[in-house]
C-alpha atoms as a PDB file:
ATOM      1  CA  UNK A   1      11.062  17.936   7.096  1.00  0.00           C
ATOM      2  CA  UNK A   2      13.963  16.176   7.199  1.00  0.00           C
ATOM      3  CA  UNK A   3      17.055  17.844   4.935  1.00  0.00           C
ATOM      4  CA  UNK A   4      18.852  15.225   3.643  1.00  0.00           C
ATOM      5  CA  UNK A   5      18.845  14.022   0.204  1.00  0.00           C
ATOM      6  CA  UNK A   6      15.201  13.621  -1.407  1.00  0.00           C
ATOM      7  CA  UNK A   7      15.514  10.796  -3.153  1.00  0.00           C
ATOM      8  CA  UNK A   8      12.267  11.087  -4.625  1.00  0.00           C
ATOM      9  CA  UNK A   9      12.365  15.199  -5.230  1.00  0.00           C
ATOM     10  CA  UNK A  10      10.310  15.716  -8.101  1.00  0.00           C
ATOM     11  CA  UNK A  11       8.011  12.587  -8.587  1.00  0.00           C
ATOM     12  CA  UNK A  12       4.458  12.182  -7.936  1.00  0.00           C
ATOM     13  CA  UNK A  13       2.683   9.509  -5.677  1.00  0.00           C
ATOM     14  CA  UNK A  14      -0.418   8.151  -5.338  1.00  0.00           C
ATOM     15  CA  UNK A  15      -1.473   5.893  -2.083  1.00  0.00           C
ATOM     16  CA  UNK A  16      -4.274   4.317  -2.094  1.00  0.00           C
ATOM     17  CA  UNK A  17      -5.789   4.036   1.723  1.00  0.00           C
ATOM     18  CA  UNK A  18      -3.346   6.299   2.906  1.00  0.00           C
ATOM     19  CA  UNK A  19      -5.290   7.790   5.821  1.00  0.00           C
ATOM     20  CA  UNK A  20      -4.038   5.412   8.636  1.00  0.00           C
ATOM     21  CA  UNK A  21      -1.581   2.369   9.362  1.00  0.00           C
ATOM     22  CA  UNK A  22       0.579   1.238   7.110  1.00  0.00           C
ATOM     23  CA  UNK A  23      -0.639   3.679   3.942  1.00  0.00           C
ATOM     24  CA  UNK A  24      -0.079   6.432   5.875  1.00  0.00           C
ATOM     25  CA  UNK A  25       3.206   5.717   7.100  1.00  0.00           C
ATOM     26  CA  UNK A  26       4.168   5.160   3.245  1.00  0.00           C
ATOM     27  CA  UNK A  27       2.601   8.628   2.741  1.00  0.00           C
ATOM     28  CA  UNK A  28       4.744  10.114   5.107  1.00  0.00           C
ATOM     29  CA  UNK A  29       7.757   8.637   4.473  1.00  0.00           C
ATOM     30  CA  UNK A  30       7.345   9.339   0.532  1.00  0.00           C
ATOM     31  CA  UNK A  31       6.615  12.836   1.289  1.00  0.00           C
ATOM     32  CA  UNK A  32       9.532  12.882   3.417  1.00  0.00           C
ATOM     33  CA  UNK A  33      11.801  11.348   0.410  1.00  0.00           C
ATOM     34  CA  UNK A  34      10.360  14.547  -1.640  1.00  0.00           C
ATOM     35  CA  UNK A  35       7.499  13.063  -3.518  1.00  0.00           C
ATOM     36  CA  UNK A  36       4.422  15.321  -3.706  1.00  0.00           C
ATOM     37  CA  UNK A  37       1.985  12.662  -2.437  1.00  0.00           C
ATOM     38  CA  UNK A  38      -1.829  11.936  -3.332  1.00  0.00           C
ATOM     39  CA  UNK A  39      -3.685  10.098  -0.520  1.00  0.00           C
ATOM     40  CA  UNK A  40      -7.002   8.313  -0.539  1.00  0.00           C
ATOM     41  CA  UNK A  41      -9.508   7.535   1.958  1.00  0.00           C
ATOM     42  CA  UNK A  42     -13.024   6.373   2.039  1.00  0.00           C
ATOM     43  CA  UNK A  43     -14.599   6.390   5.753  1.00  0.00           C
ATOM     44  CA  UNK A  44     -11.664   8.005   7.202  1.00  0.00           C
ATOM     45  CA  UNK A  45     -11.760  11.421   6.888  1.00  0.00           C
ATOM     46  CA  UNK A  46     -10.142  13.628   9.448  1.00  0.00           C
ATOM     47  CA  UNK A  47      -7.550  10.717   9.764  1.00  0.00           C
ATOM     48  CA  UNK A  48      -6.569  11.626   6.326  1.00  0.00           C
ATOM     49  CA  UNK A  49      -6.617  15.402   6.968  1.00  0.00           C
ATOM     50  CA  UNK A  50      -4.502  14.855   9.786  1.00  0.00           C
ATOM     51  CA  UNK A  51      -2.135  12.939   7.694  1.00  0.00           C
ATOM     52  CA  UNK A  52      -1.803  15.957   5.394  1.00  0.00           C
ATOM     53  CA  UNK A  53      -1.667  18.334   8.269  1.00  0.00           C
ATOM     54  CA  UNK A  54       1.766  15.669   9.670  1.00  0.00           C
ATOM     55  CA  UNK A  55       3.148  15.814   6.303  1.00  0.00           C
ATOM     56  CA  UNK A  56       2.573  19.696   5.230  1.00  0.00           C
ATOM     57  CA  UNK A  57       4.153  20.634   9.017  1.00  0.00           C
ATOM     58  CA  UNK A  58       7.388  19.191   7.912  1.00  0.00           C
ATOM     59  CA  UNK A  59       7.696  20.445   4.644  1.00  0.00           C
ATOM     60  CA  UNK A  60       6.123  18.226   2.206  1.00  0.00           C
ATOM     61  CA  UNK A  61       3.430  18.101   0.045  1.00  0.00           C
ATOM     62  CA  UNK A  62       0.311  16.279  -0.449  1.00  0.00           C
ATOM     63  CA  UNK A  63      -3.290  16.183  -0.414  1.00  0.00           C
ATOM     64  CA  UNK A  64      -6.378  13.821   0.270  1.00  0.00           C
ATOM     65  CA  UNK A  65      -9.037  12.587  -1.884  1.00  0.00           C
ATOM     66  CA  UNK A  66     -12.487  10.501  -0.870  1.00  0.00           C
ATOM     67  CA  UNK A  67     -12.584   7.130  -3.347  1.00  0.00           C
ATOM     68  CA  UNK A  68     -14.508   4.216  -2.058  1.00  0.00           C
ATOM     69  CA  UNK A  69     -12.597   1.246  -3.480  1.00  0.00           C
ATOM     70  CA  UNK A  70     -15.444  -1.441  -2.681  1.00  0.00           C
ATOM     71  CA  UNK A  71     -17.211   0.749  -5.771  1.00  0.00           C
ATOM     72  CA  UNK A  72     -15.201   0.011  -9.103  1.00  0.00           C
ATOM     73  CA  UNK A  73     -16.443   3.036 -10.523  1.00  0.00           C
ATOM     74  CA  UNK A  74     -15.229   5.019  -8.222  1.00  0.00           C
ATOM     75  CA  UNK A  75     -11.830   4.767 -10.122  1.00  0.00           C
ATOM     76  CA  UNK A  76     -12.074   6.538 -13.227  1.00  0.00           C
ATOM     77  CA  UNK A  77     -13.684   9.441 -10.856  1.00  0.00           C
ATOM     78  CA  UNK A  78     -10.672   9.322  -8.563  1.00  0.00           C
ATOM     79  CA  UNK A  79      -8.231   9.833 -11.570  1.00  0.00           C
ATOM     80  CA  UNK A  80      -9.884  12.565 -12.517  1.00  0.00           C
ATOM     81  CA  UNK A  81     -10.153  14.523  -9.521  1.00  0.00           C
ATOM     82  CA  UNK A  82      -5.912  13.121  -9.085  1.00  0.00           C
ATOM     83  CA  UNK A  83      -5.423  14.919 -12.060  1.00  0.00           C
ATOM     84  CA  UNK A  84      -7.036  18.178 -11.522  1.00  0.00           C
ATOM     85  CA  UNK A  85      -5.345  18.295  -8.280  1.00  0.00           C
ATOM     86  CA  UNK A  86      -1.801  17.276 -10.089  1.00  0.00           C
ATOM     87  CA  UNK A  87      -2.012  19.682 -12.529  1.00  0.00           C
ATOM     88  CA  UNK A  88      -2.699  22.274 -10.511  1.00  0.00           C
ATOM     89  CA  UNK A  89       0.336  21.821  -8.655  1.00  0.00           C
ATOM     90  CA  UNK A  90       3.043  19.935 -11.060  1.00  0.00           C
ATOM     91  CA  UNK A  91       1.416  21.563 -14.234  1.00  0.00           C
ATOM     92  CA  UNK A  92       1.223  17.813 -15.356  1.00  0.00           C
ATOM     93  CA  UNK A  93      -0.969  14.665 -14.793  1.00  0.00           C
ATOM     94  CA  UNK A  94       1.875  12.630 -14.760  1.00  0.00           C
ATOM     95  CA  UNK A  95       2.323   9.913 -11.998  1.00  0.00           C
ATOM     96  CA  UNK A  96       5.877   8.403 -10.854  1.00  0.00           C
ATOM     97  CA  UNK A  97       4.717   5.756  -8.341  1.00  0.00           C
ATOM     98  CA  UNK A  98       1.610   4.295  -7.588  1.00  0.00           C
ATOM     99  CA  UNK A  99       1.768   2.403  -3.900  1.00  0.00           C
ATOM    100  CA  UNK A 100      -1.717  -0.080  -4.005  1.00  0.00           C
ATOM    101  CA  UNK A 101      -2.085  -0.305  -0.126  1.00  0.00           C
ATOM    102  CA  UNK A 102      -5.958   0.123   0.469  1.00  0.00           C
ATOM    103  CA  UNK A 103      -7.635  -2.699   2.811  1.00  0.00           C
ATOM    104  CA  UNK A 104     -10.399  -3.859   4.361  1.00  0.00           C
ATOM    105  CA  UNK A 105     -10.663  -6.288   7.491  1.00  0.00           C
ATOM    106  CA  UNK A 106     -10.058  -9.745   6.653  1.00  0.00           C
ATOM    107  CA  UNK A 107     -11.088 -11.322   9.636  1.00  0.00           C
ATOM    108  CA  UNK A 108     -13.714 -14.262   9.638  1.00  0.00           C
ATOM    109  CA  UNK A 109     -12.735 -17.997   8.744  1.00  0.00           C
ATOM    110  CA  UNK A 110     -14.601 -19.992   6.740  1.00  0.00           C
ATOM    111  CA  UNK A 111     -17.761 -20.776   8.858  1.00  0.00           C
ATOM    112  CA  UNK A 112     -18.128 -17.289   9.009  1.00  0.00           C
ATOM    113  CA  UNK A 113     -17.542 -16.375   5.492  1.00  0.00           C
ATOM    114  CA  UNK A 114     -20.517 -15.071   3.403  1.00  0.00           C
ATOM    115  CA  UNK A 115     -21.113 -14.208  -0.575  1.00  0.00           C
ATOM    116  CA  UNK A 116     -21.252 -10.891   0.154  1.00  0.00           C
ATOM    117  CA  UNK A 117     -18.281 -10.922   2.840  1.00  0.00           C
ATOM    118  CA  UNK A 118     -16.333 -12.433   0.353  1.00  0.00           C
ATOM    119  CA  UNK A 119     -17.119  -9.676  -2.652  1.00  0.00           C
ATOM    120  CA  UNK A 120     -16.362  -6.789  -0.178  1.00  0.00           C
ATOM    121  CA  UNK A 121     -13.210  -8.002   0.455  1.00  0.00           C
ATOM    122  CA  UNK A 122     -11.927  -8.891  -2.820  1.00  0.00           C
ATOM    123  CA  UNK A 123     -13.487  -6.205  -4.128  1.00  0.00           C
ATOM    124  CA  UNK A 124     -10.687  -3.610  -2.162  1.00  0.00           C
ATOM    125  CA  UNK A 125      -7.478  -6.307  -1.563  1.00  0.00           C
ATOM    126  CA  UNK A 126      -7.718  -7.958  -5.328  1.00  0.00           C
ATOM    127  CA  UNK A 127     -10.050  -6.019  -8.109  1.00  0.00           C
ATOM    128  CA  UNK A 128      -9.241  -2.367  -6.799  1.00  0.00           C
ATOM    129  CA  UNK A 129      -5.501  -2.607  -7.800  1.00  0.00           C
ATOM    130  CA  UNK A 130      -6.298  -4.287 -10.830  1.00  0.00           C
ATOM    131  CA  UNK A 131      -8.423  -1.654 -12.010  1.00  0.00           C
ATOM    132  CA  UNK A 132      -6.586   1.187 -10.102  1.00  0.00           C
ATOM    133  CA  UNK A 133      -3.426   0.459 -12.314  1.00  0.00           C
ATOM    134  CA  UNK A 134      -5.399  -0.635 -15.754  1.00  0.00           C
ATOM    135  CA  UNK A 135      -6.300   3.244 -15.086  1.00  0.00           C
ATOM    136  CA  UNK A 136      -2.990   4.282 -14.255  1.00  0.00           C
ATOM    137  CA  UNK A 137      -1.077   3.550 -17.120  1.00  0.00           C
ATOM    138  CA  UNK A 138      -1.700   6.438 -19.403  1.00  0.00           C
ATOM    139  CA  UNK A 139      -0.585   8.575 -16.369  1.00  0.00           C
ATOM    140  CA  UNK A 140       2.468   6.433 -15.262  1.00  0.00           C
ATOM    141  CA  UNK A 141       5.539   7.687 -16.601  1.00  0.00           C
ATOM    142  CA  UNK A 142       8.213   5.724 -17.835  1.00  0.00           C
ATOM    143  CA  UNK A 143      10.606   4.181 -15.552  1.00  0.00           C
ATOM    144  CA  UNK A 144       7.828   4.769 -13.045  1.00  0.00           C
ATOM    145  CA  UNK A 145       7.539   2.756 -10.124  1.00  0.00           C
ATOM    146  CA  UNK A 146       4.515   0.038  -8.900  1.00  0.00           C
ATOM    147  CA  UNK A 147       4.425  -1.191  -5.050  1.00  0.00           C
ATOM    148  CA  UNK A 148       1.331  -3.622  -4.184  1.00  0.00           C
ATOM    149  CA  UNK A 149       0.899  -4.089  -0.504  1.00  0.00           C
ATOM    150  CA  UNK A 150       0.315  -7.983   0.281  1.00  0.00           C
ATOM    151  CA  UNK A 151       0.823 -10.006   3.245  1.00  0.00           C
ATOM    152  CA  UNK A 152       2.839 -12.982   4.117  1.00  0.00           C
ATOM    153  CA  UNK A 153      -0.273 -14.777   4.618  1.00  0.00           C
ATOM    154  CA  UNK A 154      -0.100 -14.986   1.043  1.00  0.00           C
ATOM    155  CA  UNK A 155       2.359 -17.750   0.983  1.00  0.00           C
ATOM    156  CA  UNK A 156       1.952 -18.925   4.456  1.00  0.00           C
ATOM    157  CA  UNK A 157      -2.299 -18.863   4.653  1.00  0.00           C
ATOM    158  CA  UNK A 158      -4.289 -18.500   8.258  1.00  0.00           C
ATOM    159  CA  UNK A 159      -6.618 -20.794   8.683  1.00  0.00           C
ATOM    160  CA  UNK A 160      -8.846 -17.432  10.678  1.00  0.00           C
ATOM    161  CA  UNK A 161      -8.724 -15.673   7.600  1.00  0.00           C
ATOM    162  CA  UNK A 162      -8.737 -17.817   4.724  1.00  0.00           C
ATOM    163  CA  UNK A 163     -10.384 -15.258   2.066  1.00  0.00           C
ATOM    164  CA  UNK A 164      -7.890 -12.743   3.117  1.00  0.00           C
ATOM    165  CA  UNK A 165      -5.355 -14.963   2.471  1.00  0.00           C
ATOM    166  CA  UNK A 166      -6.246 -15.982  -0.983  1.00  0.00           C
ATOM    167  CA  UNK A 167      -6.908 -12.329  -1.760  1.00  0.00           C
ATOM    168  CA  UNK A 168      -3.312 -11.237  -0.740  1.00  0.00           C
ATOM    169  CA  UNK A 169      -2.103 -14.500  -2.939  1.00  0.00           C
ATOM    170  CA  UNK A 170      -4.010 -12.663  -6.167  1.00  0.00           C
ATOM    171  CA  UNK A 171      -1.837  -9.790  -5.784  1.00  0.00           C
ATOM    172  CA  UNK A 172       1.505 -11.318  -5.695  1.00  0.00           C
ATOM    173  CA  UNK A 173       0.285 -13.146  -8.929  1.00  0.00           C
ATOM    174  CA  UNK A 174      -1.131  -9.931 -10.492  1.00  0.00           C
ATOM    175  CA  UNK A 175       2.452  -8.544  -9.490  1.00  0.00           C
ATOM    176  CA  UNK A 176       4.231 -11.225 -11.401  1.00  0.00           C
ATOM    177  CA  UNK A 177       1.835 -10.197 -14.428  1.00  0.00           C
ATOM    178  CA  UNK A 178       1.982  -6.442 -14.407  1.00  0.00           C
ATOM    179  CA  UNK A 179       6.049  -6.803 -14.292  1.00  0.00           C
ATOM    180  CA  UNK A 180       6.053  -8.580 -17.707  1.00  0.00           C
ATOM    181  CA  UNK A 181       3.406  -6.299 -19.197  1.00  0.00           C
ATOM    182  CA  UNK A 182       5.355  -2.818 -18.428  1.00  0.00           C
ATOM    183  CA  UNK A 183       9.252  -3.795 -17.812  1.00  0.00           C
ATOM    184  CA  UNK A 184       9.517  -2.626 -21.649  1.00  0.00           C
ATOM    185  CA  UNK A 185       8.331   0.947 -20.174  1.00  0.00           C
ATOM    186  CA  UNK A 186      10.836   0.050 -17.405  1.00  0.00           C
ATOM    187  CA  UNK A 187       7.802   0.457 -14.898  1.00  0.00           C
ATOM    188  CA  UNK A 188       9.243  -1.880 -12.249  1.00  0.00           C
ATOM    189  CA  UNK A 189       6.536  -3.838 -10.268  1.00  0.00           C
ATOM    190  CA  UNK A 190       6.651  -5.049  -7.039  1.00  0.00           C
ATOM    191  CA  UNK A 191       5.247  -6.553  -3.946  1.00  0.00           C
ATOM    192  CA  UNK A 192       5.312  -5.417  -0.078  1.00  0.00           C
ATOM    193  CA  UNK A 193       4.157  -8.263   2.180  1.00  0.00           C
ATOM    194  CA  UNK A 194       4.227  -7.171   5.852  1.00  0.00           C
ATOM    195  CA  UNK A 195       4.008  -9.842   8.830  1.00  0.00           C
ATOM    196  CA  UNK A 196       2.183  -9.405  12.136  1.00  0.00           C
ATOM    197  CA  UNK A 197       2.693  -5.082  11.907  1.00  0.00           C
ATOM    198  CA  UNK A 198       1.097  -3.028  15.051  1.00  0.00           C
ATOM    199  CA  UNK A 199      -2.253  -1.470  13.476  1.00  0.00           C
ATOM    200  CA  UNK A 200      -5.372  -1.086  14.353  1.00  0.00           C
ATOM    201  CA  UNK A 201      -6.488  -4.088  12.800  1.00  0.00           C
ATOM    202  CA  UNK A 202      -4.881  -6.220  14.249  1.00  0.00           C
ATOM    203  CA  UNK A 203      -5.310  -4.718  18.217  1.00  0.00           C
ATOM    204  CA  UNK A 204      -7.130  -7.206  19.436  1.00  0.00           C
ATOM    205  CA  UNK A 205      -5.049  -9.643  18.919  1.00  0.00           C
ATOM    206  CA  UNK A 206      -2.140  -8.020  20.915  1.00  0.00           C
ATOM    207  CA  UNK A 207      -4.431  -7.491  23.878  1.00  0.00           C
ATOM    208  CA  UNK A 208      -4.104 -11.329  24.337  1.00  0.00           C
ATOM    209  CA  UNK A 209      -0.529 -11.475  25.922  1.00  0.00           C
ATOM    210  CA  UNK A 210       0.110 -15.176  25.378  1.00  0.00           C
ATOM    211  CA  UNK A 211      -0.529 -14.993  21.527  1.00  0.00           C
ATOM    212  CA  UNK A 212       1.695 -11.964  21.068  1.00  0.00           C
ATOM    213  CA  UNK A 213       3.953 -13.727  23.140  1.00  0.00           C
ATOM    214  CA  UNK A 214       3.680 -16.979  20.615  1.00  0.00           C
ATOM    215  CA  UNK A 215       4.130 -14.449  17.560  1.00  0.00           C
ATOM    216  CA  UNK A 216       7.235 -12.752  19.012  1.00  0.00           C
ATOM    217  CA  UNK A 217       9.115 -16.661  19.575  1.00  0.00           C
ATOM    218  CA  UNK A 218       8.136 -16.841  16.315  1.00  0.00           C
ATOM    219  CA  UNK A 219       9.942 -13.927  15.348  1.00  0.00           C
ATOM    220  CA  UNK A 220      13.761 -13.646  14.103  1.00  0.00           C
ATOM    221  CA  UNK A 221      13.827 -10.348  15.261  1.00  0.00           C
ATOM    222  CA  UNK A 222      11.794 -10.726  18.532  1.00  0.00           C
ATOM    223  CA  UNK A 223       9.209  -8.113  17.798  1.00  0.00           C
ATOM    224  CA  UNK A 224       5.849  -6.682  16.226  1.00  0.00           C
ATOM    225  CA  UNK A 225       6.783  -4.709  12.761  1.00  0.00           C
ATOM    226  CA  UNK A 226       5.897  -1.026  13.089  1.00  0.00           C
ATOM    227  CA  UNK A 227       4.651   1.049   9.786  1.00  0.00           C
ATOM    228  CA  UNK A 228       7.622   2.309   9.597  1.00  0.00           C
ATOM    229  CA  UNK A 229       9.428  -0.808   8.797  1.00  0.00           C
ATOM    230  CA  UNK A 230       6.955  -1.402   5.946  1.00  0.00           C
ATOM    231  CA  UNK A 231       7.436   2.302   4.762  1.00  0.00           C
ATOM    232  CA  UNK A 232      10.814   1.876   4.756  1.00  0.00           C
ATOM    233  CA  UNK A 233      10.989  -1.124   2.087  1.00  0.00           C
ATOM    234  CA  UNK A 234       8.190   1.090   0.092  1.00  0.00           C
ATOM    235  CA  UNK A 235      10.527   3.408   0.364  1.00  0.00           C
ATOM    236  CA  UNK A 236      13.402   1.717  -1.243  1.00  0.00           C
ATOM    237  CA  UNK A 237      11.479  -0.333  -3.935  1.00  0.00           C
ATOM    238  CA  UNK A 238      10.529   3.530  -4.548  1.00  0.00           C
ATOM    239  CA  UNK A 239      13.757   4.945  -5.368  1.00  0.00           C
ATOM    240  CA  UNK A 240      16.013   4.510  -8.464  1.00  0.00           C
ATOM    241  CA  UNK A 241      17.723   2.187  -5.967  1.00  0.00           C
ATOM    242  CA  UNK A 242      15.598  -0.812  -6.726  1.00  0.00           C
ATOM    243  CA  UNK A 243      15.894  -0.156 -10.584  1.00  0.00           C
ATOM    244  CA  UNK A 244      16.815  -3.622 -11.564  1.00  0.00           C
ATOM    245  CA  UNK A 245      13.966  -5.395  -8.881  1.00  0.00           C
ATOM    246  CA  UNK A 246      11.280  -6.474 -10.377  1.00  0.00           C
ATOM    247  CA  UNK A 247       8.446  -8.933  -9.762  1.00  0.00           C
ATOM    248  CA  UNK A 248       9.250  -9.426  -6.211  1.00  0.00           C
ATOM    249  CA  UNK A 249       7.330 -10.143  -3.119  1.00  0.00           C
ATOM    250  CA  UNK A 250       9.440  -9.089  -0.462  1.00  0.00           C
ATOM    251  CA  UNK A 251       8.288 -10.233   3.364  1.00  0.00           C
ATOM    252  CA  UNK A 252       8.769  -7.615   5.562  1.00  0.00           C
ATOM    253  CA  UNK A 253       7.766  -9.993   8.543  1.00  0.00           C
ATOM    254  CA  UNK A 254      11.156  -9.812  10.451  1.00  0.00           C
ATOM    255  CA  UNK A 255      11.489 -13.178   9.825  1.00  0.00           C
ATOM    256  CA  UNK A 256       8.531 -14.719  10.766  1.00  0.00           C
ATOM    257  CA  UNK A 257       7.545 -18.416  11.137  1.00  0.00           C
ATOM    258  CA  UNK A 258      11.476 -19.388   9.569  1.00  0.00           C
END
């Protein structure tokens, strides 16, 4: 564990889909800042033990717990089983920062799309989050923090995943809305929206050399984002650093398609 200041010594975290990619980079890197961090996976099991097993070998804390977001009731189960587990370790069931990162594959345009296609995925990128925090808030503390993880295809849609795109589009709106509700608790609420990042979900697309080739032209920076990048703006929006940022989407896309 690194020994430098822990910005974050002291708070609590909860990430939802924190077992791989992106969430568990966030996990990591909160842990790392000294949160004591609550992870959640559905399908991915030892990928989530292993990200406690990273975490706890360095020094931090955290801990896993099953929730399958496409269920909405699901949610009030998760809390509770967040708070035994939180009291049990903080003495409290108070939460500091809640990161909404939890996804399912967008992939499919609209030829492909299908009723039930499109309630799975809205179901984990749009009403999950919604409902995650509306069960949050007697937990959240004061001055607490709120990071929703969207995408740049928010603003800039793909025409190969259109659904996806409009889902990511409800969360930078339900970001906007949250940050009105709970700035008088001086909750801060923000937005995360990552370009083309190296996960699994996207692999297939850089096994086709020419189109990560057209994506990296595209690029300010010349690259693919890695977690870490994304973790690292988490990171900051976080900390009592960001305390007067609010209602932002921030792309973290390296400046993609400027």
């Amino acid at each position: 564990m690194n020994t430098t200041q822990k910005t974050l010594a002291g708070k609590t975290a909860l990430v939802t889909g924190g077992s791989r990619g992106i969430g568990r980079s966030i996990a990591e890197r909160l842990a790392n800042d000294g949160a004591t961090v609550a992870l959640t996976y559905n399908e991915n099991k030892d990928g989530a033990a292993e990200t406690v097993t990273a975490i706890e070998d360095l020094g931090g804390t955290a801990f896993a717990l099953h929730a399958d977001l496409i269920d909405a009731e699901s949610i009030p189960d998760l809390f509770t089983k967040l708070d035994n587990e939180l009291v049990q370790r903080t003495g409290t069931t108070t939460l500091d920062l809640l990161i909404n990162n939890a996804g399912n594959s967008g992939w499919g345009g609209l030829a492909d799309a299908t009723p039930e296609s499109w309630n799975t995925l809205f179901a984990v990128h749009a009403r999950t989050p919604f409902f995650v925090v509306q069960t949050a808030l007697s937990r959240l503390s004061d001055g607490g923090r709120i990071v929703n993880i969207s995408s740049a295809a928010a603003t800039r849609p793909m025409q190969a995943v259109p659904m996806y795109s409009m889902a990511k589009a409800s969360i930078n709106n339900l970001t906007h809305a949250l940050a009105m509700e709970l700035g008088p608790r001086g909750i801060t609420v923000n937005a995360v929206a990552p370009g083309w990042t190296r996960t699994d979900m996207n692999a297939a697309v850089r096994e086709n050399d020419a189109i990560v080739a057209e994506i990296e032209t595209d690029t300010a920076l010349g690259r693919f984002g890695e977690v870490s990048d994304i973790a690292a703006v988490v990171a900051f929006l976080a900390s009592d650093e960001s305390r007067w940022v609010t209602a932002q989407v921030i792309e973290a896309s390296g400046g993609y398609k400027l």
